[in-house]
N, C-alpha and C. Protein backbone atom coordinates (compact mmCIF):
# COMPACT_ATOMS: atom_id res chain seq x y z
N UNK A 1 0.83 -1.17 0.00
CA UNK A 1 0.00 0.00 0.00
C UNK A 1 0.88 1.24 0.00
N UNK A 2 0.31 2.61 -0.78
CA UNK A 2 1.40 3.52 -0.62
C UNK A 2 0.63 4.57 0.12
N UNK A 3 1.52 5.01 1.20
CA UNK A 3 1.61 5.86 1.96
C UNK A 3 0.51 7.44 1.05
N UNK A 4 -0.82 7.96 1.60
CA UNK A 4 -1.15 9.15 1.09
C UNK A 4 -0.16 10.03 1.20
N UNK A 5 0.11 11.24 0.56
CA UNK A 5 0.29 12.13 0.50
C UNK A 5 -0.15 13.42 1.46
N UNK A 6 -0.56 13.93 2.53
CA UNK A 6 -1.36 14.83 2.57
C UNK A 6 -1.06 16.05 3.40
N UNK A 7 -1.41 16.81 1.66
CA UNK A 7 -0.01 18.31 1.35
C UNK A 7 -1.37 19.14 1.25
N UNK A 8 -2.49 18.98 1.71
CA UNK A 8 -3.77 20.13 1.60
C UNK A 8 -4.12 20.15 2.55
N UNK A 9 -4.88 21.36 3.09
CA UNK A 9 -5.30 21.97 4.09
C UNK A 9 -6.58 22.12 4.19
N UNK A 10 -7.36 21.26 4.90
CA UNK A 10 -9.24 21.57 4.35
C UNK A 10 -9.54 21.99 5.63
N UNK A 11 -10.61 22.77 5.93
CA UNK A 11 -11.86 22.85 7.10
C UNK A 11 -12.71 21.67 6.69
N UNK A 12 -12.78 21.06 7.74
CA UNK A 12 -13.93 20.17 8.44
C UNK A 12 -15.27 21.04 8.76
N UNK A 13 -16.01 20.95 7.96
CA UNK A 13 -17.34 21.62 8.75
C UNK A 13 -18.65 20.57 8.71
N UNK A 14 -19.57 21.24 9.91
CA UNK A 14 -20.75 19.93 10.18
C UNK A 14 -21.97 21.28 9.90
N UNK A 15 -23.02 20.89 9.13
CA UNK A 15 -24.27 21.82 9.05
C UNK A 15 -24.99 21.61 10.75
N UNK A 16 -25.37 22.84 11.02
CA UNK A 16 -25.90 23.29 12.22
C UNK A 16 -27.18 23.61 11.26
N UNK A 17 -28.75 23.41 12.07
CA UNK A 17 -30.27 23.51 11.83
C UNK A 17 -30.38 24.31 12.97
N UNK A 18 -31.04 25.66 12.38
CA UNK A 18 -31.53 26.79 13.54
C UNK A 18 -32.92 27.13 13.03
N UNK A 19 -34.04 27.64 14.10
CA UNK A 19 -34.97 27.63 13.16
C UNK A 19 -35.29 29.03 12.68
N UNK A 20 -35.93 29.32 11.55
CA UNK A 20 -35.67 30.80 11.00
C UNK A 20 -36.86 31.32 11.14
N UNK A 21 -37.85 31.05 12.51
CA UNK A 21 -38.94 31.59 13.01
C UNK A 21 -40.20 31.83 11.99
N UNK A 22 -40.32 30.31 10.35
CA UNK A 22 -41.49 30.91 9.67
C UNK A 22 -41.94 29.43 10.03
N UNK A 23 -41.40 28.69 10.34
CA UNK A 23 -41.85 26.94 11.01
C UNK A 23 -41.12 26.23 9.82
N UNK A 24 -39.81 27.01 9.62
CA UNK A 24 -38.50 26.16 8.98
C UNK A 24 -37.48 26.25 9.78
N UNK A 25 -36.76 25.64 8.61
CA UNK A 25 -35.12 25.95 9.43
C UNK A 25 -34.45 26.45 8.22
N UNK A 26 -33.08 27.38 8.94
CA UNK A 26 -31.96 27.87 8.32
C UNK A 26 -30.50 26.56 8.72
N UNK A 27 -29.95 26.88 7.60
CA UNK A 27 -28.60 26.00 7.83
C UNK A 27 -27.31 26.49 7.43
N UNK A 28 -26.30 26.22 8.77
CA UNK A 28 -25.08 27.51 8.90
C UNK A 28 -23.99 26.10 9.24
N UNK A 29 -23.12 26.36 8.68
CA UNK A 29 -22.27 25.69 8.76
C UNK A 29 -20.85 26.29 9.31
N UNK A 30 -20.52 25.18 10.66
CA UNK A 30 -19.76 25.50 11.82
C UNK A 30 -18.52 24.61 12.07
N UNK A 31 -17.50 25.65 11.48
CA UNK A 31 -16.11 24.46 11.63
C UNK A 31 -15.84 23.36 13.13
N UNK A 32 -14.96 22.59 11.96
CA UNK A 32 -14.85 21.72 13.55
C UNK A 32 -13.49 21.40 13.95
N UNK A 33 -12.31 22.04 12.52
CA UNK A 33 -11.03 22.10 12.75
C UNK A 33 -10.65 21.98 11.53
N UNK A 34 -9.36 21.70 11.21
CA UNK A 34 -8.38 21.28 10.23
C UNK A 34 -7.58 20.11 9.71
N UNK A 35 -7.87 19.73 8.67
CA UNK A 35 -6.99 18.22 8.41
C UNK A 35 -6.78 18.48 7.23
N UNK A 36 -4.86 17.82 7.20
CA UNK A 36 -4.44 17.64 6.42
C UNK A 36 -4.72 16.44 5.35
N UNK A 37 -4.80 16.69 3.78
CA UNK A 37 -5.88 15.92 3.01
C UNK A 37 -5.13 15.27 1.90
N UNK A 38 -5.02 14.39 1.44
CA UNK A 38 -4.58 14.10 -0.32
C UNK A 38 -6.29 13.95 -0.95
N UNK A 39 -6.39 14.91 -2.06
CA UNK A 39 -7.31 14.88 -2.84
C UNK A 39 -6.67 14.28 -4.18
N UNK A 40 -7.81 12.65 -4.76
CA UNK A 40 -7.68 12.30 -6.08
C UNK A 40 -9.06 12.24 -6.57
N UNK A 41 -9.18 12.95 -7.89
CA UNK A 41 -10.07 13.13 -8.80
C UNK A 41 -10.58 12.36 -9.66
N UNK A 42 -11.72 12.02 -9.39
CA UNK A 42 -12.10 10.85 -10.64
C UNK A 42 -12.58 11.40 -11.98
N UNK A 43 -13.68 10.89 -12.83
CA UNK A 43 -13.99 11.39 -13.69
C UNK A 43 -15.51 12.25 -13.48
N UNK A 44 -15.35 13.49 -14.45
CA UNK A 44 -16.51 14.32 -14.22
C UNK A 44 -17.66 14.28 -15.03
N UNK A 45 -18.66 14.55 -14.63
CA UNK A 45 -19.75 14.89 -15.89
C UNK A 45 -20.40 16.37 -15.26
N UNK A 46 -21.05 16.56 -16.58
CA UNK A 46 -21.88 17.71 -16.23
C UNK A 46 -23.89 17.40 -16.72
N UNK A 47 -24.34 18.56 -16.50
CA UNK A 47 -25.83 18.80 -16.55
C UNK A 47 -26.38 19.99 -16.16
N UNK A 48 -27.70 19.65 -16.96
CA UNK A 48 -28.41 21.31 -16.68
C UNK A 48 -29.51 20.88 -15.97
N UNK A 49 -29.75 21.87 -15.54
CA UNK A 49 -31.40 22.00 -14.71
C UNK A 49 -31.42 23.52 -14.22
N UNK A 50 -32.74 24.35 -14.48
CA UNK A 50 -33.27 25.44 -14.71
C UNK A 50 -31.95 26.20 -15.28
N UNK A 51 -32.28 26.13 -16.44
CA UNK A 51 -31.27 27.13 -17.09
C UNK A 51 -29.62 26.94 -16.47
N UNK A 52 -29.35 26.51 -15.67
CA UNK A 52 -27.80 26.56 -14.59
C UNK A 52 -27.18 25.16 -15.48
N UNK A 53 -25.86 25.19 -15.46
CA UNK A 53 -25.01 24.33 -16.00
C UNK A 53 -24.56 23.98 -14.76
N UNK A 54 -24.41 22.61 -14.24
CA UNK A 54 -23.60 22.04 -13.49
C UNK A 54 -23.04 21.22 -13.37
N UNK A 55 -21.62 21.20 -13.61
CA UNK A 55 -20.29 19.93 -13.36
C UNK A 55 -20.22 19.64 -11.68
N UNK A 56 -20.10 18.28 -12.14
CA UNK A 56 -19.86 17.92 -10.97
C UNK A 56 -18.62 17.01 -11.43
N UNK A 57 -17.76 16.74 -10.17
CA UNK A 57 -16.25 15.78 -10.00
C UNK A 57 -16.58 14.97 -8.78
N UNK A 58 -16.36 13.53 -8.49
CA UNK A 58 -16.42 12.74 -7.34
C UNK A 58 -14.22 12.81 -7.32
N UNK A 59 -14.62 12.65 -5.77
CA UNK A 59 -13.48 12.86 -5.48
C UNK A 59 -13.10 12.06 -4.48
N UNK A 60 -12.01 11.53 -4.25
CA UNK A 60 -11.46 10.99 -2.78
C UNK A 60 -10.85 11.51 -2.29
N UNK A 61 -11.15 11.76 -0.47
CA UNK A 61 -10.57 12.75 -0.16
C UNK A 61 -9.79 11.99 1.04
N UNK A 62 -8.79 11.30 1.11
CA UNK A 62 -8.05 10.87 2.24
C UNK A 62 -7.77 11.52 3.46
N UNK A 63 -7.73 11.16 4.57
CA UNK A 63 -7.44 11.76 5.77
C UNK A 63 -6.58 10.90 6.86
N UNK A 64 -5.93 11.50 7.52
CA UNK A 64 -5.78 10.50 8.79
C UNK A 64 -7.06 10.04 9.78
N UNK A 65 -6.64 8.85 9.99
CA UNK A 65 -7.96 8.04 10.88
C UNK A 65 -8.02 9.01 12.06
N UNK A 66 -9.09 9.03 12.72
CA UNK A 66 -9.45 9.34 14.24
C UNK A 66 -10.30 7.84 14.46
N UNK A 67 -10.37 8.56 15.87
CA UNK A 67 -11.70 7.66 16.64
C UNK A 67 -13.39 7.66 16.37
N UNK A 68 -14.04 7.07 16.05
CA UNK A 68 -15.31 7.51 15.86
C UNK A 68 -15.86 8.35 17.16
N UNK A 69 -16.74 9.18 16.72
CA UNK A 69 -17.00 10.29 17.99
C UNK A 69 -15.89 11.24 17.80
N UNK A 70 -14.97 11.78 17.51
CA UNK A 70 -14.44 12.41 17.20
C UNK A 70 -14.52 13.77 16.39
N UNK A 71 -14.30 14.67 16.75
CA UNK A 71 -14.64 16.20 16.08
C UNK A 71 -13.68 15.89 14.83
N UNK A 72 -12.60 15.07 14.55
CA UNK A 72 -11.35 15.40 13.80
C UNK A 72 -11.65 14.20 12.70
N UNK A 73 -13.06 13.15 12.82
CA UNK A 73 -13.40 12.04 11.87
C UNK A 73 -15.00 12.96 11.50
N UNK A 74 -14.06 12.84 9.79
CA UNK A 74 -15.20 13.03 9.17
C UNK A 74 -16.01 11.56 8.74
N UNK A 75 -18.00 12.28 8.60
CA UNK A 75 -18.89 11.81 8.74
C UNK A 75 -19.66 11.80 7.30
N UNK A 76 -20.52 11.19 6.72
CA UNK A 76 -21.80 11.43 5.61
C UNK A 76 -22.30 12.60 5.79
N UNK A 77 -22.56 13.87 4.79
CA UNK A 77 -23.25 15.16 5.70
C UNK A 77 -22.99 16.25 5.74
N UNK A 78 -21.20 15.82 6.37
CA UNK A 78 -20.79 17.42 6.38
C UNK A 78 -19.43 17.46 4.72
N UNK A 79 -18.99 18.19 5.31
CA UNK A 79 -18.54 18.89 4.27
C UNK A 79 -16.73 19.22 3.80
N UNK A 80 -15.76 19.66 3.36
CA UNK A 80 -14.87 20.05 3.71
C UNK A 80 -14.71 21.41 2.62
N UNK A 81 -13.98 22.06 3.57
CA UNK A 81 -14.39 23.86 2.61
C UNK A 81 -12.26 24.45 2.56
N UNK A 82 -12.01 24.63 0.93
CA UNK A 82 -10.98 25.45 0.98
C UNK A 82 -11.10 26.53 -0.02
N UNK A 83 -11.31 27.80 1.00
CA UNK A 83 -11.51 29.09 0.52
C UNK A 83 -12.81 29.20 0.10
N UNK A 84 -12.91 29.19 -1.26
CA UNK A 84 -14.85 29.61 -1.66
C UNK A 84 -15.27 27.99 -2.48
N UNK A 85 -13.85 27.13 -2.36
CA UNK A 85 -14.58 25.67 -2.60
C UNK A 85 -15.15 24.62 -1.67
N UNK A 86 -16.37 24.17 -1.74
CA UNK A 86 -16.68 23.01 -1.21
C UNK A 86 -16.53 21.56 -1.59
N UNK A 87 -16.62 20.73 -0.80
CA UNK A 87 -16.45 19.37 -1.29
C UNK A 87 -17.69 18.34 -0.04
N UNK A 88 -18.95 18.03 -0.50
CA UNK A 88 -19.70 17.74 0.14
C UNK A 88 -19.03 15.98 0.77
N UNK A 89 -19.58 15.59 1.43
CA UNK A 89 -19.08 14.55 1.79
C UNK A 89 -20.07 13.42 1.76
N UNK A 90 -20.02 12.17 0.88
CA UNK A 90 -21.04 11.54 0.34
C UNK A 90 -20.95 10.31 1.32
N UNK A 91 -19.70 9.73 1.33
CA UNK A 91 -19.25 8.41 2.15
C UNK A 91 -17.91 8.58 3.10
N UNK A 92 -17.78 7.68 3.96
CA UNK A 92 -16.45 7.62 4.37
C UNK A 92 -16.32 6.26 4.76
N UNK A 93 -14.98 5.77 4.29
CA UNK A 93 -14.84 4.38 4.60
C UNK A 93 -13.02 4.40 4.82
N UNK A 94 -12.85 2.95 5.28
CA UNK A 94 -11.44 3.14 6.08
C UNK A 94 -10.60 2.64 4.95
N UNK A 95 -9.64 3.09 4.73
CA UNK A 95 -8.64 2.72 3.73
C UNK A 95 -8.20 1.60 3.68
N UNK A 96 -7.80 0.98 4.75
CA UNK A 96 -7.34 -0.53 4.48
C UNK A 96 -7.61 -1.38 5.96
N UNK A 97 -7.35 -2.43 6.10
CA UNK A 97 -7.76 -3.18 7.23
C UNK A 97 -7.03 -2.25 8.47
N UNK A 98 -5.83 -2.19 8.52
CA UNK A 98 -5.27 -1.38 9.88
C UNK A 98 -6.02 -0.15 10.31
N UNK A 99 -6.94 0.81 9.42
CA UNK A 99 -7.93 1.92 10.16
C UNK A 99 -6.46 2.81 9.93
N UNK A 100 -5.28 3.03 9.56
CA UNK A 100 -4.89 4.03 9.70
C UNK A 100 -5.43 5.68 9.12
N UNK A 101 -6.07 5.33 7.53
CA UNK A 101 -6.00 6.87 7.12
C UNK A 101 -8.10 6.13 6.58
N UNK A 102 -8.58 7.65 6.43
CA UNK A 102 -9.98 7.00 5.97
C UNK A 102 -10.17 7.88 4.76
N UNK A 103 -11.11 7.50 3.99
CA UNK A 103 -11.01 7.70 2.25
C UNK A 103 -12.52 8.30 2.52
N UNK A 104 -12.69 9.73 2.29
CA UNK A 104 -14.09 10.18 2.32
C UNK A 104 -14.17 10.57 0.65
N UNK A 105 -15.42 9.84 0.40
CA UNK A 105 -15.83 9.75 -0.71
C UNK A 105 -16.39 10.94 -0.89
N UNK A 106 -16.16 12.26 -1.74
CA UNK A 106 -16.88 13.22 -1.88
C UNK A 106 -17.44 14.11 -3.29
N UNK A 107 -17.94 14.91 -3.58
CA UNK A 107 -18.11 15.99 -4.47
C UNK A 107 -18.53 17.02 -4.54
N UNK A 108 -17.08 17.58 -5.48
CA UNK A 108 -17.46 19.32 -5.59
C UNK A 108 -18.37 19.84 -6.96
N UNK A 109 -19.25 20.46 -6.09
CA UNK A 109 -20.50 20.78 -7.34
C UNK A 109 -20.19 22.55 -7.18
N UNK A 110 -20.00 23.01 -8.71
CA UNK A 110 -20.03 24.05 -9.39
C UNK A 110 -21.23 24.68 -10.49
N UNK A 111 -21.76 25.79 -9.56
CA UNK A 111 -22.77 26.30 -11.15
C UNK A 111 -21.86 26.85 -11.43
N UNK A 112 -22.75 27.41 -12.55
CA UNK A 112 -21.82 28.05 -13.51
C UNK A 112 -23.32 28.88 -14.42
């Protein structure tokens, strides 16, 4: 197995539900720290819907393992944010039998 790489810098963030007093909710998203990342890119497609063009890329986003329960293990849900990009987080599963690093399955969606 070869050793990730991980030379990127992401925010960890988890969506917070507040309610926006009409008998909904608003959703704000609230860091939970920093991890260093190797991002590999698979293949992309794109599509339209209402007039908007949107590519999307699935991505793997490697991390070092934590503990489950952990602020520093990412989850299905949330997210990882660098600068004005997101990368939603679809899956996470453990890289190889030892649990050292975990492979969050994700994608960054762009209108355009």
């Amino acid at each position: 197995m070869t050793l990730p790489v991980l030379n990127r810098k992401l925010v960890l963030e988890a969506a917070q539900r507040t309610p926006d007093l009409a008998g909904g909710f608003a959703t704000s998203w609230q860091p939970l720290g920093t991890l260093w990342v190797e991002i590999k890119a698979g293949n992309g497609a794109a599509r339209g819907a209402n007039a908007l063009q949107l590519s999307r890329v699935p991505l793997k986003i490697t991390v070092r393992a934590a503990q489950a329960g952990s602020d520093a293990r990412p989850i299905a849900g949330q997210r990882f944010r660098e600068g004005s990009r997101v990368y939603a987080i679809l899956a996470v599963t453990e890289q190889d039998s030892r649990a050292r690093y975990l492979v969050c399955h994700a994608a960054e969606e762009v209108a355009r």
